[in-house]
Protein backbone atom coordinates (compact mmCIF):
# COMPACT_ATOMS: atom_id res chain seq x y z
CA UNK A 1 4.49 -19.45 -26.75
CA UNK A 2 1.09 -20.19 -25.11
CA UNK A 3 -1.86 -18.26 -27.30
CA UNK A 4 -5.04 -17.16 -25.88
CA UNK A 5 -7.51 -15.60 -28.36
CA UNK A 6 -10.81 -14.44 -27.01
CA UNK A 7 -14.10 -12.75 -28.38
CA UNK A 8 -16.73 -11.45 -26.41
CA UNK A 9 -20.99 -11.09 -27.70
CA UNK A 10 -23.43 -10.26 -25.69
CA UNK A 11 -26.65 -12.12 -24.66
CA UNK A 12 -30.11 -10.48 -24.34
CA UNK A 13 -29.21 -10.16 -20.71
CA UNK A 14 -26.73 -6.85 -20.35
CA UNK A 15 -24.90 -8.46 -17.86
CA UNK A 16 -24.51 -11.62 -19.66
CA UNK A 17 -21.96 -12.41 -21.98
CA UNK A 18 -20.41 -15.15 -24.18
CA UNK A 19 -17.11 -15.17 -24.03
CA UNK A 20 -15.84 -17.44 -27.08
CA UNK A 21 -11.95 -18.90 -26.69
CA UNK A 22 -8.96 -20.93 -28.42
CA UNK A 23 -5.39 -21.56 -27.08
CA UNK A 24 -3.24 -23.82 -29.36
CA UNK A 25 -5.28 -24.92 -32.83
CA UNK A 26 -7.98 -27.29 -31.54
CA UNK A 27 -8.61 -26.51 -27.83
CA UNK A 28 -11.84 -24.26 -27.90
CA UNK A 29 -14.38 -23.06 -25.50
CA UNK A 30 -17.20 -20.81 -24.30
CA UNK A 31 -17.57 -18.46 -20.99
CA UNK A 32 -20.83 -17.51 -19.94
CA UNK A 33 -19.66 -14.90 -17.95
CA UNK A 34 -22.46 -12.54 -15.52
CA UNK A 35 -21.00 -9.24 -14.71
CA UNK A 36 -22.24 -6.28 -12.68
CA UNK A 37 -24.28 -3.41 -14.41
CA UNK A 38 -21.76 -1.64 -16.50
CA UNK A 39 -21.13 1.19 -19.10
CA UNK A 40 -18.81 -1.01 -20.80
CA UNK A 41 -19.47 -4.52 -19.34
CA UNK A 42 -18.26 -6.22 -22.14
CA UNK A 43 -14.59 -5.75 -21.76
CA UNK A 44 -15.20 -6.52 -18.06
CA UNK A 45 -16.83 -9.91 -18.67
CA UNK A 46 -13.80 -10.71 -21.50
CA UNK A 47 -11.09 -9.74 -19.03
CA UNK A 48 -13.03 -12.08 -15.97
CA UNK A 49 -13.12 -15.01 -18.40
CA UNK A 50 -9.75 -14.31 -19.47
CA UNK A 51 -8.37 -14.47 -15.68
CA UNK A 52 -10.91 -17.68 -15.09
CA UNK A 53 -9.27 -19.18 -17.96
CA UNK A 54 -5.92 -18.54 -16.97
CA UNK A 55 -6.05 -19.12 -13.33
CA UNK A 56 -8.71 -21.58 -13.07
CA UNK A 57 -9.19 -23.47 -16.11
CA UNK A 58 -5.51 -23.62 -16.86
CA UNK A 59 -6.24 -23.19 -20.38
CA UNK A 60 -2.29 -22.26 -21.25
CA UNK A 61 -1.09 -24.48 -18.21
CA UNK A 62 -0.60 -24.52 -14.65
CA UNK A 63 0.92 -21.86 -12.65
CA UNK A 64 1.11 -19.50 -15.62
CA UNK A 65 2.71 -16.30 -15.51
CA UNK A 66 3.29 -13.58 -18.27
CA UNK A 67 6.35 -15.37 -19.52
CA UNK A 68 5.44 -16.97 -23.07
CA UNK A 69 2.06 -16.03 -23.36
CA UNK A 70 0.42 -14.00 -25.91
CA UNK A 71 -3.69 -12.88 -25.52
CA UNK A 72 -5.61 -11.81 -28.75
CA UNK A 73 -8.62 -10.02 -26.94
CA UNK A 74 -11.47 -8.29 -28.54
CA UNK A 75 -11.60 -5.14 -26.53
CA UNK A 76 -8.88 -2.54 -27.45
CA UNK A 77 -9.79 -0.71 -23.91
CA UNK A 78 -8.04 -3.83 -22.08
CA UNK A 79 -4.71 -2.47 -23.61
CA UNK A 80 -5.53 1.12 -22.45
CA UNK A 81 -6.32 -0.54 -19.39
CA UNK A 82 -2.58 -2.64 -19.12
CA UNK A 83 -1.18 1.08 -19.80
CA UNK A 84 -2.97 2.70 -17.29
CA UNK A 85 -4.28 5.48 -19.77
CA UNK A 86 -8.19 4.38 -19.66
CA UNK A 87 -10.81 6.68 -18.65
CA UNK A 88 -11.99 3.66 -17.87
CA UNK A 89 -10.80 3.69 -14.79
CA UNK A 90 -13.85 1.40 -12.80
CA UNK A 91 -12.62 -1.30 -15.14
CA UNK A 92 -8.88 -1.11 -13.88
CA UNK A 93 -9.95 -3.76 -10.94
CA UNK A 94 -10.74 -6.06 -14.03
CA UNK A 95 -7.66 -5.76 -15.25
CA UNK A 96 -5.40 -6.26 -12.20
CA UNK A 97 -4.15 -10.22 -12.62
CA UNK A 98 -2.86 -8.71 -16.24
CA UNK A 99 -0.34 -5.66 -14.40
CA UNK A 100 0.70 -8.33 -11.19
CA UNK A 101 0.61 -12.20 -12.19
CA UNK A 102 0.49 -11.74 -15.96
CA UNK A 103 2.68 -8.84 -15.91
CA UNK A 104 4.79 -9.07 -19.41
CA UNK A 105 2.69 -10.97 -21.51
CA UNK A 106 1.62 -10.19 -25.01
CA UNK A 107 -1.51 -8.30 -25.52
CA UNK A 108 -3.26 -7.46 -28.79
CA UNK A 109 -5.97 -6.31 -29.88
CA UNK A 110 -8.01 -8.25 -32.83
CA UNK A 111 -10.58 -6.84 -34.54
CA UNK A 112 -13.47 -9.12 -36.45
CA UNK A 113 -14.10 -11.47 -38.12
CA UNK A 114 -12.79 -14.13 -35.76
CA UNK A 115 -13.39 -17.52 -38.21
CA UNK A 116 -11.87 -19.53 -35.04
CA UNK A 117 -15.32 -18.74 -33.13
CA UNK A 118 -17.44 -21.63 -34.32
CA UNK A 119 -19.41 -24.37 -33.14
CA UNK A 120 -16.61 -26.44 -31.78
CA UNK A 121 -16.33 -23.99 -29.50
CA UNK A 122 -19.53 -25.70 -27.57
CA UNK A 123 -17.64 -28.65 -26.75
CA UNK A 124 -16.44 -26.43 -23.57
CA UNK A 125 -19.03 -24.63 -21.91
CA UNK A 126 -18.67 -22.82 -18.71
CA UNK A 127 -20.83 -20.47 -16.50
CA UNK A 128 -18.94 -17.79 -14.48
CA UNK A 129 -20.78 -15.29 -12.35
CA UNK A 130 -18.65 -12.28 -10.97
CA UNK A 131 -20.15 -10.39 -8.58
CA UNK A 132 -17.04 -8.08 -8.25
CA UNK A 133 -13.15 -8.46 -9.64
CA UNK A 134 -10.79 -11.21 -8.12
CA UNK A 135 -7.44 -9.73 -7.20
CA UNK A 136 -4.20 -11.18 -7.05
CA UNK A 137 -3.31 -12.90 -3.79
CA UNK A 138 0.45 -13.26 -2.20
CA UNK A 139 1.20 -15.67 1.08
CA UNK A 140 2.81 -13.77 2.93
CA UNK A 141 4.76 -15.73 6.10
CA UNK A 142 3.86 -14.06 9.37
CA UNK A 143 1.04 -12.29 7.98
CA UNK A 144 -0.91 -14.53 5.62
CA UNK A 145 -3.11 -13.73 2.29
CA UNK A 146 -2.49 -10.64 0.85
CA UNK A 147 -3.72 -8.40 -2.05
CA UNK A 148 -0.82 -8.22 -4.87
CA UNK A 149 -1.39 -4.68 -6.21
CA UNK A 150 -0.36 -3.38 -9.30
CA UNK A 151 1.84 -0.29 -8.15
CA UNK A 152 4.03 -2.80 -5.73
CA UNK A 153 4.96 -5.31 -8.59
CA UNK A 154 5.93 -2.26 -10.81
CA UNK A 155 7.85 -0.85 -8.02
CA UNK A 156 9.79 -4.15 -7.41
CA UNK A 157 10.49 -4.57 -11.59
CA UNK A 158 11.77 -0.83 -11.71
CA UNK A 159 14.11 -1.08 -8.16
CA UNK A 160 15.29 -4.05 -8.19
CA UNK A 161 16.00 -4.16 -12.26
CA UNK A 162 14.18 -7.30 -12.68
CA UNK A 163 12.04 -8.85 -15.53
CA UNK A 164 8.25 -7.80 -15.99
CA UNK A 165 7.40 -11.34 -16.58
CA UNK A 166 9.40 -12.69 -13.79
CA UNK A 167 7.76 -10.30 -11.05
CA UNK A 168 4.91 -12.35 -9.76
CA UNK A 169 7.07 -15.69 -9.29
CA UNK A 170 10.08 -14.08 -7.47
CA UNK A 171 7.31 -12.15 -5.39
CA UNK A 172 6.21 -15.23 -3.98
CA UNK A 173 8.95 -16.91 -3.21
CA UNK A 174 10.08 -13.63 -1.21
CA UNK A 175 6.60 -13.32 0.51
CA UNK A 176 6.86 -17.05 1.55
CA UNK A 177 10.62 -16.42 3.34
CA UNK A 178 9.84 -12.83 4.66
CA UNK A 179 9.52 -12.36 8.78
CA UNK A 180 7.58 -9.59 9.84
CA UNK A 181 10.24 -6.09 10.40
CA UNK A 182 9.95 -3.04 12.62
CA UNK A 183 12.20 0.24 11.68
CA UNK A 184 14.08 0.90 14.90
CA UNK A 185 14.22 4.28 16.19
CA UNK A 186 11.33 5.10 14.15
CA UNK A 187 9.81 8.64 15.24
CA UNK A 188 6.04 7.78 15.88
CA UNK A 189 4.87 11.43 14.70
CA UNK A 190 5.28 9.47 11.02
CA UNK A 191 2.67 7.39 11.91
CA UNK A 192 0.39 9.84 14.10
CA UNK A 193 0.22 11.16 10.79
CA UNK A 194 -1.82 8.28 9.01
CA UNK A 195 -4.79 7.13 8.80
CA UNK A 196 -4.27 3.54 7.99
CA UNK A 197 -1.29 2.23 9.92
CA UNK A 198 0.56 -1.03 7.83
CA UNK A 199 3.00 -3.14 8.48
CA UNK A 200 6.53 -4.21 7.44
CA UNK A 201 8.04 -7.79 6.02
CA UNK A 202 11.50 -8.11 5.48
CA UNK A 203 13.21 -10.63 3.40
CA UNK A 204 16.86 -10.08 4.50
CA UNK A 205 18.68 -12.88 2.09
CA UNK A 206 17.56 -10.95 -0.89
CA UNK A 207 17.29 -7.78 0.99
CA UNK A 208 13.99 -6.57 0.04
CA UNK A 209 11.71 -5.12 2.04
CA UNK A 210 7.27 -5.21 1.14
CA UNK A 211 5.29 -2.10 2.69
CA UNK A 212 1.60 -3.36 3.62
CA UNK A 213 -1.17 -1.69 3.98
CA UNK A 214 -4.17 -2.79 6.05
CA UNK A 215 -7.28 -2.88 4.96
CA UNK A 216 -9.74 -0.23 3.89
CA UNK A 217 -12.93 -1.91 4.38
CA UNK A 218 -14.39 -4.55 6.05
CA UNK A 219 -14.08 -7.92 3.93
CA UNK A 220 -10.83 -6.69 2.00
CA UNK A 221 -7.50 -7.92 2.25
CA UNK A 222 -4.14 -6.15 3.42
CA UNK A 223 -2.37 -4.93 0.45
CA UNK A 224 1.19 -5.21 -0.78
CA UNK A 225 1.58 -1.44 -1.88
CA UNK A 226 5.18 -1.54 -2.27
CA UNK A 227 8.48 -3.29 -2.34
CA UNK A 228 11.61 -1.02 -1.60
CA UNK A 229 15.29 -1.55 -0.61
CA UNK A 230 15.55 -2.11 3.14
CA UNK A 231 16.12 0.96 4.97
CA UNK A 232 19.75 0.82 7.55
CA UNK A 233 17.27 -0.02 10.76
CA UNK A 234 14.71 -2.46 9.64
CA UNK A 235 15.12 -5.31 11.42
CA UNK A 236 13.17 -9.09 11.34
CA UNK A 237 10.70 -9.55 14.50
CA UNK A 238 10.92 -12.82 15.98
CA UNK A 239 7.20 -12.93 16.44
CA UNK A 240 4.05 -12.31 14.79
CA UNK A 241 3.30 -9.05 16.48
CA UNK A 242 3.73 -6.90 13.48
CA UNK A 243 4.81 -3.26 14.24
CA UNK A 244 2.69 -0.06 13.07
CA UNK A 245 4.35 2.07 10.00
CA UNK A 246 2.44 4.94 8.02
CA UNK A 247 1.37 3.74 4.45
């Protein structure tokens, strides 16, 4: 198992934080982390540094998923977060990479003191400034970077029977051999009907077909918003025109 424990103080600043770290028994650290204006911008400064230190840093290794790794965090809304039960809900961007790439890893809450917090910790110091959440980005072939959303990789765990921790992994190796997919005989009043037409990507080996959204707003991403069983007439495109379909 790979452990992450964090604690998170904060500065005179209220959008600065120090975000205090240990994985293994001697490898220590501290994330100045800047955050937005916040009600609670404490647990949204903990859960950036946590993704920095996962996905950047490499603190528990590279390429990480949720497989074999366990994170002692300070704030007990992050697991309220990871269950989708927080009132909290402008945090839940925060907390994406933990429900998509990190999906099945161990999550606990630890409450003070935290004697591992000391002045070793200073041997590591890095500055992070988040101006808004990261989010969780798939290749997709044919289409190119797109948003990984939370709903999509619980989707593909609960239709396709597969492991939580295994999700994010197997979803990119499927969105690197998809083609782009129209549904023949489609009746276009479906998508007449919505506001944001998507698109379709089919992987036909493994027979599993990703639903994507386009974007909502200048600057953002498409958006994997679901993985389903391939319908009787999808069918693979043999170019990169991708077809309409109501999301």
């Amino acid at each position: 198992m790979n452990d992450l424990h964090l604690t998170t103080s904060p500065t005179a600043d209220p959008r600065v934080f120090d975000t205090y770290w240990m994985t293994g028994l001697i490898q220590k650290g501290r994330v100045r982390v800047t955050v937005p204006l916040l009600d609670d911008a404490r647990t949204a400064a903990e859960l950036a540094a946590a993704q920095y230190l996962l996905t950047v840093k490499n603190v528990c290794g590279h390429n990480k998923a949720g497989a074999g790794l366990r994170i002692y965090t300070s704030s007990s809304t992050i697991l309220e977060l990871m269950a989708g039960i927080s009132p909290k809900s402008y945090l839940a961007p925060y907390a994406n990479f933990l429900r998509t790439r990190f999906l099945g890893a161990e999550v606990q809450h630890c409450e003070a003191p935290y004697p591992w917090a000391d002045e070793l910790c200073e041997s590591q110091v890095d500055y992070l400034d988040v101006p808004k959440p990261s989010v969780t980005v798939l290749e997709v072939s044919g289409i190119g970077p797109v948003e990984l959303t939370a709903h999509a990789v619980e989707q593909y765990v609960a239709r396709f029977d597969r492991k939580p921790e295994k999700a994010w992994r197997e979803l990119a190796r499927i969105a690197r051999d998809v083609q782009p997919a129209v549904l023949l005989n489609r009746n276009a009043i479906h998508d007449i009907k919505h506001r944001r037409p998507g698109r379709y990507a089919i992987d036909e080996k493994r027979k599993v077909l990703l639903v994507i959204a386009e974007p909502d707003r200048i600057g953002r991403l498409p958006r994997l918003v679901t993985v389903v069983h391939p319908e009787a007439n999808a069918r693979a495109v043999t170019t990169n025109t991708p077809a309409a379909v109501g999301i």
